[in-house]
PDB file of N, CA and C in Angstrom:
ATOM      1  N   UNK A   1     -27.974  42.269 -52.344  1.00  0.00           N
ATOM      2  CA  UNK A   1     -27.795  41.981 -53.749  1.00  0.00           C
ATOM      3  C   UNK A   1     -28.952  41.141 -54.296  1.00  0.00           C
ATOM      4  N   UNK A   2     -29.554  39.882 -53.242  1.00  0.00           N
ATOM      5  CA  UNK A   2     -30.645  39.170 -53.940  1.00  0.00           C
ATOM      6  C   UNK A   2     -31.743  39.904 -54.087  1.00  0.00           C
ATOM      7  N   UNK A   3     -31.925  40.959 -52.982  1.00  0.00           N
ATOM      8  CA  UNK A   3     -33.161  41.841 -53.018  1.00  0.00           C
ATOM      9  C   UNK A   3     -32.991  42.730 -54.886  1.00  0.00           C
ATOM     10  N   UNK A   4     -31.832  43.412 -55.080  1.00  0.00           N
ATOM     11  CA  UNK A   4     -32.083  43.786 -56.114  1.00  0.00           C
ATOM     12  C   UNK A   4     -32.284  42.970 -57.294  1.00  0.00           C
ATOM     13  N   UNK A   5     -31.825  41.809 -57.387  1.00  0.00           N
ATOM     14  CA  UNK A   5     -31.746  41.021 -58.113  1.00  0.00           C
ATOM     15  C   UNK A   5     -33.396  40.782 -58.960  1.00  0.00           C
ATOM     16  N   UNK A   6     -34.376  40.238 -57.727  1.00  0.00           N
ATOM     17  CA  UNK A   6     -35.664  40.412 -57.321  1.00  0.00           C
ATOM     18  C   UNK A   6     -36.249  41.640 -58.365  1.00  0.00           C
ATOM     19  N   UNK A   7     -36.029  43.091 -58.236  1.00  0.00           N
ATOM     20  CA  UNK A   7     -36.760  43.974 -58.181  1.00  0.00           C
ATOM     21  C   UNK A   7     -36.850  44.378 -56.930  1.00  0.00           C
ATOM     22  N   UNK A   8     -36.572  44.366 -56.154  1.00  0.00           N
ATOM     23  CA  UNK A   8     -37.824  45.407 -54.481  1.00  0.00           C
ATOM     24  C   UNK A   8     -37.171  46.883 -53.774  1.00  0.00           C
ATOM     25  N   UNK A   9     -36.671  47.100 -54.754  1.00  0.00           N
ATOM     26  CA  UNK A   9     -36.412  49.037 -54.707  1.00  0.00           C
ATOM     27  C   UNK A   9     -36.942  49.224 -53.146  1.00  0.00           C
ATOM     28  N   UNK A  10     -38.467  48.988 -53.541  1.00  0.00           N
ATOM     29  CA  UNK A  10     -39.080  49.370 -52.519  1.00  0.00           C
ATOM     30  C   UNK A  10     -38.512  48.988 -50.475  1.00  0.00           C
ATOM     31  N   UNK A  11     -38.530  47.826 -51.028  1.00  0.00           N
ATOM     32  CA  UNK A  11     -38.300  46.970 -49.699  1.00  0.00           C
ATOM     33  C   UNK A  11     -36.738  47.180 -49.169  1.00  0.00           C
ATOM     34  N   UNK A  12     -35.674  47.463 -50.486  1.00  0.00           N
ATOM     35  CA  UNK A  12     -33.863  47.578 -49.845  1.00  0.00           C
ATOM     36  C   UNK A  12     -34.032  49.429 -49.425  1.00  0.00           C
ATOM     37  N   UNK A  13     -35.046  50.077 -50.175  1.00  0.00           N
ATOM     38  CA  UNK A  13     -35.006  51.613 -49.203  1.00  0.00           C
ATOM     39  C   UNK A  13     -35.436  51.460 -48.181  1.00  0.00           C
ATOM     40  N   UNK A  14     -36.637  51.154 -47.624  1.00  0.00           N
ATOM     41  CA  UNK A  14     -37.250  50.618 -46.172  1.00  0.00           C
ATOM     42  C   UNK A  14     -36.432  50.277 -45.558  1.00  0.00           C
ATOM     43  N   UNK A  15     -35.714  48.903 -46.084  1.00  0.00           N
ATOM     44  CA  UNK A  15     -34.871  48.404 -44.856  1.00  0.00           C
ATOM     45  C   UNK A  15     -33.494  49.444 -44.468  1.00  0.00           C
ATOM     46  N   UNK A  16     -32.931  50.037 -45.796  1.00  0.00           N
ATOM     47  CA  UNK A  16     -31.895  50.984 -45.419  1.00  0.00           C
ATOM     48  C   UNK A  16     -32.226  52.340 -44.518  1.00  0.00           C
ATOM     49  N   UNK A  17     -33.502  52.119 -44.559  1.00  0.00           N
ATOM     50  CA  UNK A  17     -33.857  53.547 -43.794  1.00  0.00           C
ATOM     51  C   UNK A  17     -34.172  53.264 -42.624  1.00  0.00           C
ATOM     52  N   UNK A  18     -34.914  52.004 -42.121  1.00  0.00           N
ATOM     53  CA  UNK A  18     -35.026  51.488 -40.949  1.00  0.00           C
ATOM     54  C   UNK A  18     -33.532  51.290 -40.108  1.00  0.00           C
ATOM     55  N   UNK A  19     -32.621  50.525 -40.846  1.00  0.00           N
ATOM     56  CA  UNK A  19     -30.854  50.155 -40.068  1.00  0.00           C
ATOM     57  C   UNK A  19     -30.549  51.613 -40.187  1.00  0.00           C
ATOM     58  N   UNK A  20     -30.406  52.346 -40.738  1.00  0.00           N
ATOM     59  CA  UNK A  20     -29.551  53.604 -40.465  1.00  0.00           C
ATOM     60  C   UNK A  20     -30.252  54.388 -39.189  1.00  0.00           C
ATOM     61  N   UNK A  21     -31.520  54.437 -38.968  1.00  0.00           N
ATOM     62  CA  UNK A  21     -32.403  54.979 -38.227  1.00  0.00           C
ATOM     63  C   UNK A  21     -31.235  54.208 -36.687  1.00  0.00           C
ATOM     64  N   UNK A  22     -31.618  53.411 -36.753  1.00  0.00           N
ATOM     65  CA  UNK A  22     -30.963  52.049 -35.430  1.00  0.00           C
ATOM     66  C   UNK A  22     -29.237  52.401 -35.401  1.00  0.00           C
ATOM     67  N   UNK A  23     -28.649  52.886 -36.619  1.00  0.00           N
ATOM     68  CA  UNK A  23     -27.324  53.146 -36.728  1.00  0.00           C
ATOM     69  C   UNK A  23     -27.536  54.575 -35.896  1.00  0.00           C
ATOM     70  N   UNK A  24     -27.962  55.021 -36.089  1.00  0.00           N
ATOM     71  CA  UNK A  24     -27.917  56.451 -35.598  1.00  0.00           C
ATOM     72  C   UNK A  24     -28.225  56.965 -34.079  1.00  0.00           C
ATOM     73  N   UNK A  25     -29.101  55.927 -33.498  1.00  0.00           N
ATOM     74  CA  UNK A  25     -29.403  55.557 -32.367  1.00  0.00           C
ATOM     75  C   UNK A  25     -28.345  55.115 -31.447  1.00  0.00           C
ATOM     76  N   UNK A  26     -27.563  54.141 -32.326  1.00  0.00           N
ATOM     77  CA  UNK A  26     -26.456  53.968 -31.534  1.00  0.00           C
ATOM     78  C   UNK A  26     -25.459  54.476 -31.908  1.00  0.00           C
ATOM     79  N   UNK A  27     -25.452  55.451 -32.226  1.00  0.00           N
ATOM     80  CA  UNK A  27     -24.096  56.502 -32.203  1.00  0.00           C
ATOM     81  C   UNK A  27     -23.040  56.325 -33.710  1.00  0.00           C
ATOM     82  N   UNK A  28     -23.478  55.377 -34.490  1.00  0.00           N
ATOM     83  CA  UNK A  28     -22.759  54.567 -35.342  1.00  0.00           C
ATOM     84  C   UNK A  28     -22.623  55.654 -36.606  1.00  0.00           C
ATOM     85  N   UNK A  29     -23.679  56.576 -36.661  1.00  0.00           N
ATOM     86  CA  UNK A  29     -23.542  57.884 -37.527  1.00  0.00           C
ATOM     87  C   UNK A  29     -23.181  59.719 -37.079  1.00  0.00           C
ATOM     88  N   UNK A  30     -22.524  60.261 -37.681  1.00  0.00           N
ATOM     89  CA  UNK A  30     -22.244  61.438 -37.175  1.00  0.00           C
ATOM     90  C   UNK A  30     -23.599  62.057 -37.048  1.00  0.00           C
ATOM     91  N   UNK A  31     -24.353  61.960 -37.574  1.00  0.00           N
ATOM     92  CA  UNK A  31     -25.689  62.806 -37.429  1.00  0.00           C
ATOM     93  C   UNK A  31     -26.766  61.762 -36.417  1.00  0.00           C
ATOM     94  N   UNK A  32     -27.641  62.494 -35.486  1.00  0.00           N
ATOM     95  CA  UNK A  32     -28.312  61.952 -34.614  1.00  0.00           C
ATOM     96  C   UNK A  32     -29.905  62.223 -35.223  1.00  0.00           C
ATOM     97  N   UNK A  33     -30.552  63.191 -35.670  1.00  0.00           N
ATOM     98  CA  UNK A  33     -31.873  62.825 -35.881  1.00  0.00           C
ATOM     99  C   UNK A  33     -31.882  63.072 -37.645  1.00  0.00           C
ATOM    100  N   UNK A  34     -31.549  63.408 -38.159  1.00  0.00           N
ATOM    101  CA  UNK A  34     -31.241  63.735 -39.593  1.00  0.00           C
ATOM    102  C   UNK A  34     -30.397  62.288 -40.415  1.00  0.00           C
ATOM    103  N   UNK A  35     -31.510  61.581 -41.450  1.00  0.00           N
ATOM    104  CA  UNK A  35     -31.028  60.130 -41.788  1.00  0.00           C
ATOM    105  C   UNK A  35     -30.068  60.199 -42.893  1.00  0.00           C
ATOM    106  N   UNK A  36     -28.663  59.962 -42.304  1.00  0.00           N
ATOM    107  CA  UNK A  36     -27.878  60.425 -43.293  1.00  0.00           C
ATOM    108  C   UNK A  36     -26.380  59.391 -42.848  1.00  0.00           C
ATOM    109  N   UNK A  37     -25.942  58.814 -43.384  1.00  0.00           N
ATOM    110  CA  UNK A  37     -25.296  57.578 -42.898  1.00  0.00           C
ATOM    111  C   UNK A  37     -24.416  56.520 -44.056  1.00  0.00           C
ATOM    112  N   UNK A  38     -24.231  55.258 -43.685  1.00  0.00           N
ATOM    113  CA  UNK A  38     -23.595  54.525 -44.993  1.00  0.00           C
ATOM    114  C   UNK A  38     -24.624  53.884 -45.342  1.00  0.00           C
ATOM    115  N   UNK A  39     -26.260  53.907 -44.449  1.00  0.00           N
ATOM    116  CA  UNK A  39     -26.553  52.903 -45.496  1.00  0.00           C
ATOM    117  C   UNK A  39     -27.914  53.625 -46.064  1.00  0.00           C
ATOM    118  N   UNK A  40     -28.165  54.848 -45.781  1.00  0.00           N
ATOM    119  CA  UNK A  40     -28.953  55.940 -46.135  1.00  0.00           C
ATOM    120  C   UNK A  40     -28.762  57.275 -46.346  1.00  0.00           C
ATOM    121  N   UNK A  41     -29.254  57.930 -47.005  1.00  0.00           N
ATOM    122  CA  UNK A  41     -29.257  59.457 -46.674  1.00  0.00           C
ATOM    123  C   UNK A  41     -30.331  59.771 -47.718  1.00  0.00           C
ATOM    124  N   UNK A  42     -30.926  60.765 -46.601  1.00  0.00           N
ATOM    125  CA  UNK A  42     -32.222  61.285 -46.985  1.00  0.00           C
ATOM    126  C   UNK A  42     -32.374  63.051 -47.569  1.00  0.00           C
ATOM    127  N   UNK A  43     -30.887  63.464 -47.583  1.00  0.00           N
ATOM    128  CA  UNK A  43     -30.537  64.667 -48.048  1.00  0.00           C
ATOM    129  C   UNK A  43     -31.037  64.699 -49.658  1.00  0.00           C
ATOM    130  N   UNK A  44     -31.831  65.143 -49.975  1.00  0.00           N
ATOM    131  CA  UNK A  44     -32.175  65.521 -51.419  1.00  0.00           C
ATOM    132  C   UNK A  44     -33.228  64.193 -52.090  1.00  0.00           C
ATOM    133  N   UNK A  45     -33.956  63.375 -50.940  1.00  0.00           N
ATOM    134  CA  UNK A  45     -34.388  61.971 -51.263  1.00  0.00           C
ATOM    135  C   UNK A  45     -35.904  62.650 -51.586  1.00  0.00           C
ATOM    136  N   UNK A  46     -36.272  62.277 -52.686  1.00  0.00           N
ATOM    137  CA  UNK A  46     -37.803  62.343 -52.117  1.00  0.00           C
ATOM    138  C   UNK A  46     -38.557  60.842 -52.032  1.00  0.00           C
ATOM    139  N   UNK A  47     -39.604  60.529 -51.006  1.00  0.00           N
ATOM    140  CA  UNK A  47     -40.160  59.476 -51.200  1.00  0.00           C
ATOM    141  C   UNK A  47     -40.968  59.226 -52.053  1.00  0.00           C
ATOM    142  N   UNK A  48     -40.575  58.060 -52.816  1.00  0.00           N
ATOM    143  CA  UNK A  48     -41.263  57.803 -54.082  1.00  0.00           C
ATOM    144  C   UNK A  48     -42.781  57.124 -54.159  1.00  0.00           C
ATOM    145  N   UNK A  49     -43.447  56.769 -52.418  1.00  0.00           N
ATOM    146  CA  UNK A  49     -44.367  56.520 -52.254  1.00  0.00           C
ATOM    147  C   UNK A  49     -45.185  57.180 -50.769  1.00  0.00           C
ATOM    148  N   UNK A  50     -46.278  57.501 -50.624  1.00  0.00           N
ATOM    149  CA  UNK A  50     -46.808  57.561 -49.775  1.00  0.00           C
ATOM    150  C   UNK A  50     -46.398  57.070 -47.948  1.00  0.00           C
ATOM    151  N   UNK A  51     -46.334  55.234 -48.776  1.00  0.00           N
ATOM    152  CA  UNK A  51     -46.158  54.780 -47.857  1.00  0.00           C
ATOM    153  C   UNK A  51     -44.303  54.732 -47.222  1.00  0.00           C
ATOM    154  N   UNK A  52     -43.515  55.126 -47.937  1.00  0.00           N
ATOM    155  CA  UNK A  52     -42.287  55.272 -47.430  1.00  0.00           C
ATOM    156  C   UNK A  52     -42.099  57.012 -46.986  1.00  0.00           C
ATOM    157  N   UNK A  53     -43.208  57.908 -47.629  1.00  0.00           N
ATOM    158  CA  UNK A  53     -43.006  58.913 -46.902  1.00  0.00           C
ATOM    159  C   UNK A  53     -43.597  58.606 -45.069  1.00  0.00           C
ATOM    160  N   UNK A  54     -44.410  58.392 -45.103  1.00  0.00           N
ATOM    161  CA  UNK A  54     -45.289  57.984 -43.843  1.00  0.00           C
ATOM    162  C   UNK A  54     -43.661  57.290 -42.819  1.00  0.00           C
ATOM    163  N   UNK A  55     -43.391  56.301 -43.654  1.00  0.00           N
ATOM    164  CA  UNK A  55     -42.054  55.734 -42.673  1.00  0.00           C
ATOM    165  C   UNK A  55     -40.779  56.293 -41.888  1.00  0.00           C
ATOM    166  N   UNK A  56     -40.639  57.159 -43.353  1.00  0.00           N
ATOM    167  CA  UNK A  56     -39.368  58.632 -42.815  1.00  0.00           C
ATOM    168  C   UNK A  56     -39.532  59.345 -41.869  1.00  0.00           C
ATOM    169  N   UNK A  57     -40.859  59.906 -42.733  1.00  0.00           N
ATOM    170  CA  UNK A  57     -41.311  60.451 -41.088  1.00  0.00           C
ATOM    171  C   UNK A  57     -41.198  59.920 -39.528  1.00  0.00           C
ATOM    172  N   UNK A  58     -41.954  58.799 -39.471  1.00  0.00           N
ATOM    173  CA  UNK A  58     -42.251  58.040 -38.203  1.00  0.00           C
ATOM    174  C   UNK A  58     -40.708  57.505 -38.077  1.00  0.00           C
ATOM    175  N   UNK A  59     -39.647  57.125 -38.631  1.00  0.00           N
ATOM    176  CA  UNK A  59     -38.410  56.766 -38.027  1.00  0.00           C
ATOM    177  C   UNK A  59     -37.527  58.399 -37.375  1.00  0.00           C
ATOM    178  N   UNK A  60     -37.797  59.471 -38.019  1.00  0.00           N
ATOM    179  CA  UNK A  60     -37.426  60.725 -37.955  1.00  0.00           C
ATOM    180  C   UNK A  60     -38.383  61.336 -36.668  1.00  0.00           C
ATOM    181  N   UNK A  61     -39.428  61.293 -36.205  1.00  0.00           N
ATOM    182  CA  UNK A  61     -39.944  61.513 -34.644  1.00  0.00           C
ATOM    183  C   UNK A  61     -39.019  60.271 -33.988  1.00  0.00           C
ATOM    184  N   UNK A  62     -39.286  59.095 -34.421  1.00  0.00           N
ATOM    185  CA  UNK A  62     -39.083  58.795 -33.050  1.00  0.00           C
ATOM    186  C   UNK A  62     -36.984  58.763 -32.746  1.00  0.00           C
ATOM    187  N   UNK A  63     -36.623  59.266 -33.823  1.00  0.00           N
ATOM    188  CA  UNK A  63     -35.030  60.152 -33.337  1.00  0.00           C
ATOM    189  C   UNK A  63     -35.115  61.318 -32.640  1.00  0.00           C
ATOM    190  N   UNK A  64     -36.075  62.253 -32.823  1.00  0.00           N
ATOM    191  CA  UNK A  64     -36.204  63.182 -32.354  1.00  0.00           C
ATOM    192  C   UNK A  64     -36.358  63.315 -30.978  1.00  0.00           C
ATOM    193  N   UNK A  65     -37.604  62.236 -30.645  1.00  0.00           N
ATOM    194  CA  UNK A  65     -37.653  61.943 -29.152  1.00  0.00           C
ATOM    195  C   UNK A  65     -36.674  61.324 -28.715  1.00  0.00           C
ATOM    196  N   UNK A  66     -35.752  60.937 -29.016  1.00  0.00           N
ATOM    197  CA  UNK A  66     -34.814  59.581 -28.094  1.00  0.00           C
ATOM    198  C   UNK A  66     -33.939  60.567 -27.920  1.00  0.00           C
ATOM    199  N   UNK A  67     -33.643  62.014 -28.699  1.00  0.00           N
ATOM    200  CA  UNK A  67     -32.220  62.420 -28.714  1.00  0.00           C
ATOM    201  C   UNK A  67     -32.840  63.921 -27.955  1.00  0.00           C
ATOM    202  N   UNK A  68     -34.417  63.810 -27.406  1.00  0.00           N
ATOM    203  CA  UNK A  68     -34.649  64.930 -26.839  1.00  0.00           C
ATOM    204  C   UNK A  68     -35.069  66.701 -27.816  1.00  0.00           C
ATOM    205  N   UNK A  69     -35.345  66.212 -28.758  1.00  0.00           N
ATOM    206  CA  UNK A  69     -35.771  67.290 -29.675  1.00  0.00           C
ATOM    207  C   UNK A  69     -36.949  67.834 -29.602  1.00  0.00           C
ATOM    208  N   UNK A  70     -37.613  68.441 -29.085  1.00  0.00           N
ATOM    209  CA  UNK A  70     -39.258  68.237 -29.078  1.00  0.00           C
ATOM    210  C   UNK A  70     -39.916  68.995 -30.281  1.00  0.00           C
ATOM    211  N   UNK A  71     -39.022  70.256 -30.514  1.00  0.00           N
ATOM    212  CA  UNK A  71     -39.435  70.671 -31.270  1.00  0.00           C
ATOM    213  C   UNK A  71     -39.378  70.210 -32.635  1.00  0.00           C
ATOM    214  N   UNK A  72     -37.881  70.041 -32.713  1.00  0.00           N
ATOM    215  CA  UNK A  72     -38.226  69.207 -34.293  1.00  0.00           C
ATOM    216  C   UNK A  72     -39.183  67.933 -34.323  1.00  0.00           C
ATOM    217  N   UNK A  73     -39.610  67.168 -32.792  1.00  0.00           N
ATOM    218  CA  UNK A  73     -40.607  66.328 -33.141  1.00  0.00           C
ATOM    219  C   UNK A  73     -41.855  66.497 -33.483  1.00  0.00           C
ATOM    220  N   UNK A  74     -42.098  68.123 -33.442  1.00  0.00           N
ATOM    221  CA  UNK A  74     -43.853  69.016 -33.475  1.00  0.00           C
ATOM    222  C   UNK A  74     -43.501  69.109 -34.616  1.00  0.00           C
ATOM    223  N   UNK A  75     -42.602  69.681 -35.023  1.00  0.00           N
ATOM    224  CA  UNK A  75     -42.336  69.997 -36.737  1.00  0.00           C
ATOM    225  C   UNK A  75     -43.043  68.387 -37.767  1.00  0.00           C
ATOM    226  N   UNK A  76     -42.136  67.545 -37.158  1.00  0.00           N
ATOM    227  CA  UNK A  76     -42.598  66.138 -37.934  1.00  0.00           C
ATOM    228  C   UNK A  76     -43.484  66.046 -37.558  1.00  0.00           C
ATOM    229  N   UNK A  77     -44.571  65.617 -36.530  1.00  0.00           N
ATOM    230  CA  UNK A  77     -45.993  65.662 -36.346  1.00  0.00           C
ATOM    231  C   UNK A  77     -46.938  66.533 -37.086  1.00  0.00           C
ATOM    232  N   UNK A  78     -46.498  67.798 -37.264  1.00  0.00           N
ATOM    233  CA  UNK A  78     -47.294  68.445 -38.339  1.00  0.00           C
ATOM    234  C   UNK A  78     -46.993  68.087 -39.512  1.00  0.00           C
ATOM    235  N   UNK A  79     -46.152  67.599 -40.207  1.00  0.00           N
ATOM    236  CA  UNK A  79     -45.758  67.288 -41.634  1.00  0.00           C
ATOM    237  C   UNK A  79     -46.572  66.111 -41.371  1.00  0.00           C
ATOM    238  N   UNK A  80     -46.717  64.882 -40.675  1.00  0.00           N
ATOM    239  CA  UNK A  80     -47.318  63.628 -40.397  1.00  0.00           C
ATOM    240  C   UNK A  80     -49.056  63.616 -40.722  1.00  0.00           C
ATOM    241  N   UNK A  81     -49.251  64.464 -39.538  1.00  0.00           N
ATOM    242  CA  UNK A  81     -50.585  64.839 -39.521  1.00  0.00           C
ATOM    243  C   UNK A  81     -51.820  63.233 -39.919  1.00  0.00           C
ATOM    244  N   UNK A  82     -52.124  63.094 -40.259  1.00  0.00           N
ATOM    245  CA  UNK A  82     -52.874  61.392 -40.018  1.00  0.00           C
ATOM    246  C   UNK A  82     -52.312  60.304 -41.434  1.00  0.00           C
ATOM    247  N   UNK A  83     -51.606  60.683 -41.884  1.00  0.00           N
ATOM    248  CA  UNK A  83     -50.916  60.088 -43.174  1.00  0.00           C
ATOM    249  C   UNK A  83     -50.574  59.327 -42.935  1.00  0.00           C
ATOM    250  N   UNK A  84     -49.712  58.950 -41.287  1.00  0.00           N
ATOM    251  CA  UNK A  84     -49.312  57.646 -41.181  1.00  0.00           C
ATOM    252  C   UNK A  84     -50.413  56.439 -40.530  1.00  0.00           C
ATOM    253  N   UNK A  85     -51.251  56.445 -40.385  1.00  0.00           N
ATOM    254  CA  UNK A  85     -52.540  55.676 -39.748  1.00  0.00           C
ATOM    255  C   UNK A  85     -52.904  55.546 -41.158  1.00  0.00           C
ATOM    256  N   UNK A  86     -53.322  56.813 -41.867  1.00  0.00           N
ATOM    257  CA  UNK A  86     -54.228  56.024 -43.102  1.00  0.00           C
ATOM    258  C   UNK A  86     -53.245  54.839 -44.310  1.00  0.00           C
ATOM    259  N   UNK A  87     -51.545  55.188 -44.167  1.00  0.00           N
ATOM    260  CA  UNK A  87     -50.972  54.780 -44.810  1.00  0.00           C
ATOM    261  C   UNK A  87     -50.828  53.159 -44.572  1.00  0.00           C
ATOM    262  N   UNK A  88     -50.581  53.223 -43.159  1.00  0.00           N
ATOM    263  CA  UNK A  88     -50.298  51.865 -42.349  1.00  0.00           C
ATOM    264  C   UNK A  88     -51.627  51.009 -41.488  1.00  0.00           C
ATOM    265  N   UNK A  89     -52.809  51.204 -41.816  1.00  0.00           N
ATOM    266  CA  UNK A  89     -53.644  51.041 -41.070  1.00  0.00           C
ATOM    267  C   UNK A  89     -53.882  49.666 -40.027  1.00  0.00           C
ATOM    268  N   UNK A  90     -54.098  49.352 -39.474  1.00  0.00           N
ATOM    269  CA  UNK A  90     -53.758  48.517 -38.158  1.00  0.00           C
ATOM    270  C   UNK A  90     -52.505  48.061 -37.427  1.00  0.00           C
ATOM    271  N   UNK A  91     -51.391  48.923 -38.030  1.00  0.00           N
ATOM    272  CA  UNK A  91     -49.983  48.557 -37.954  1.00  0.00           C
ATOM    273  C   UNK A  91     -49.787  49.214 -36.444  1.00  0.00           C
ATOM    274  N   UNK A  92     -48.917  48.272 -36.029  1.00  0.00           N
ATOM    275  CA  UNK A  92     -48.880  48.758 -34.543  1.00  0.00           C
ATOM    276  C   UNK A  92     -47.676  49.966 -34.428  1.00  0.00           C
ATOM    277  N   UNK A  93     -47.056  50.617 -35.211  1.00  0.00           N
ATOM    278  CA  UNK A  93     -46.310  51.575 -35.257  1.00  0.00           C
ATOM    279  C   UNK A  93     -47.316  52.745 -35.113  1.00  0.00           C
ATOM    280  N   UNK A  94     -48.876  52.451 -35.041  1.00  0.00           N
ATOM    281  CA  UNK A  94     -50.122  53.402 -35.270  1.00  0.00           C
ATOM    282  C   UNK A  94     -49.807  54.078 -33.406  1.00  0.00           C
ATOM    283  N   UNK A  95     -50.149  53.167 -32.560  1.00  0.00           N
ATOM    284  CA  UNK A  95     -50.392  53.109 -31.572  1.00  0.00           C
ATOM    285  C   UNK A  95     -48.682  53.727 -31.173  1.00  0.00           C
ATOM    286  N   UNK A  96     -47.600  53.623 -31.970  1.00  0.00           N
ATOM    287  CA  UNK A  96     -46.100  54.011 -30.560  1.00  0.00           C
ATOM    288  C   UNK A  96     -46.353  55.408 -31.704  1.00  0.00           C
ATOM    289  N   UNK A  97     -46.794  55.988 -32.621  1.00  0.00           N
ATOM    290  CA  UNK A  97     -46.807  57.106 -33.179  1.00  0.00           C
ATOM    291  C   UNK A  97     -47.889  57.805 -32.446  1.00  0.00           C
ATOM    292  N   UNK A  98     -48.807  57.685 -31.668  1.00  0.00           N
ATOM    293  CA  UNK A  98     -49.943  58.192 -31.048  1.00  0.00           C
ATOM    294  C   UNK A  98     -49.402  58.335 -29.802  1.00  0.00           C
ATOM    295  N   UNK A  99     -48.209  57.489 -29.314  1.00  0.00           N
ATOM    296  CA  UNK A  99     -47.594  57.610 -27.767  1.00  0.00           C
ATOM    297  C   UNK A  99     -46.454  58.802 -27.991  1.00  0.00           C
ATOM    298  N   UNK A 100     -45.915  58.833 -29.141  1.00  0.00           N
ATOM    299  CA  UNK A 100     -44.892  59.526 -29.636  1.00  0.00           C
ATOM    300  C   UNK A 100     -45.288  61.170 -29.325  1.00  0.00           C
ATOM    301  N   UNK A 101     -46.554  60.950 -30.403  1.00  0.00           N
ATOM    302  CA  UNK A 101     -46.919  62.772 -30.109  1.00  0.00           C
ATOM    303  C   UNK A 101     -47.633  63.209 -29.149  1.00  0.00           C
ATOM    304  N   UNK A 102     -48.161  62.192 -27.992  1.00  0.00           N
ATOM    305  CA  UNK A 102     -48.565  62.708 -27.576  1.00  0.00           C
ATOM    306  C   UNK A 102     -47.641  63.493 -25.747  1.00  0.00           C
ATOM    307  N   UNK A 103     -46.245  62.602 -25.968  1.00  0.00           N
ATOM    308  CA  UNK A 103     -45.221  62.462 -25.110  1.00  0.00           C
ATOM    309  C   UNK A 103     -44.829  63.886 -25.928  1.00  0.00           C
ATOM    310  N   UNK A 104     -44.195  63.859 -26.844  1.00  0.00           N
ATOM    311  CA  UNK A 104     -44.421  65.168 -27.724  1.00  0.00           C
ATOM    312  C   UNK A 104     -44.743  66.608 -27.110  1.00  0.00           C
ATOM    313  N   UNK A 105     -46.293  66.489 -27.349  1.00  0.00           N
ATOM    314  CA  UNK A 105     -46.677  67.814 -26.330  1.00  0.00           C
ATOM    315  C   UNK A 105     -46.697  67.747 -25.047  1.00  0.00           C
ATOM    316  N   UNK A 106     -46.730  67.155 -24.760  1.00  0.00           N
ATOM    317  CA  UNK A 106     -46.713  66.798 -22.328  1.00  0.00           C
ATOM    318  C   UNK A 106     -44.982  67.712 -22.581  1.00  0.00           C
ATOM    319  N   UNK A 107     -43.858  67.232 -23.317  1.00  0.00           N
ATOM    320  CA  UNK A 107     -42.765  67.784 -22.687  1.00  0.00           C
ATOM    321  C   UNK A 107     -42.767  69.531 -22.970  1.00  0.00           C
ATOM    322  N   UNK A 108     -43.558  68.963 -24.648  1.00  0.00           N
ATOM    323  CA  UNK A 108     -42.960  70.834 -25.072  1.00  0.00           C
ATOM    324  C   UNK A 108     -43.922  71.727 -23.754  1.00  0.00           C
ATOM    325  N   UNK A 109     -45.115  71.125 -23.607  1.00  0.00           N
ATOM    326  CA  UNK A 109     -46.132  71.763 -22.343  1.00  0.00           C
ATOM    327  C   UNK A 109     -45.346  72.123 -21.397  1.00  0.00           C
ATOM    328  N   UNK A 110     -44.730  71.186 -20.776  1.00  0.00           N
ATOM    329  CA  UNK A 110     -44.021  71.275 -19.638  1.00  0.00           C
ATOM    330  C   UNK A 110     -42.687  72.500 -19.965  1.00  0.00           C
ATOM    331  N   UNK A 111     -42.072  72.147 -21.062  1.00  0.00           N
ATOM    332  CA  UNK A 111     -40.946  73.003 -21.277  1.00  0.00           C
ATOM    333  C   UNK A 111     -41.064  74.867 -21.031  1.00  0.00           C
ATOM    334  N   UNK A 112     -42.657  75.208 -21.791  1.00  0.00           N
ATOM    335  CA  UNK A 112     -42.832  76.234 -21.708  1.00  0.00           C
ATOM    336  C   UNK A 112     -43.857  76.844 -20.539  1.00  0.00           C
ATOM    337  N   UNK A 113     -44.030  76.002 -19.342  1.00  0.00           N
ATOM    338  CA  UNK A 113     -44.178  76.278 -18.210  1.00  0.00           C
ATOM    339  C   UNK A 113     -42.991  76.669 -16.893  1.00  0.00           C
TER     340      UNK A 113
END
């Protein structure tokens, strides 16, 4: 409530998209990689900035990997493509998004061997 109070749109979507991400992780939402929950849903959302698209994304791989998706995690890696480095630049989410895809292809590699 103080956040809206404030103004920071910006900052109560982030954070709702970050806890639902963590809700979903732990089982706390019916849906596992798709952000859709009590304290988000991304069904019909568009991001109203760059930098919160860059975030969706990167919370949406790394569901993908935890819940074993690989493919929908290639799907988000191509929608990603370097948007989130230029968006976030020295942010250390740079470096677990570079571990992300690249764990990414090693499995799908492996899968189709």
């Amino acid at each position: 409530a103080l956040m809206e109070e404030m103004g920071e749109g910006n900052r109560i979507r982030f954070s709702r998209l970050c806890c639902q991400s963590i809700l979903n992780l732990m089982g706390k939402s019916s849906e596992t990689v798709l952000l859709k929950g009590d304290l988000f849903d991304s069904e019909g959302w568009v991001p109203p900035t760059e930098l919160q698209k860059t975030a969706y994304l990167f919370w949406r791989l790394n569901l993908f990997i935890f819940f074993s998706d690989y493919e929908g995690a290639s799907e988000v890696i191509s929608l990603m493509g370097d948007s989130h480095r230029k968006a976030n630049p020295g942010m250390f989410t740079n470096q677990i998004g570079a571990f992300a895809r690249g764990l990414t292809f090693y499995k799908m590699a492996r899968q189709s061997s």
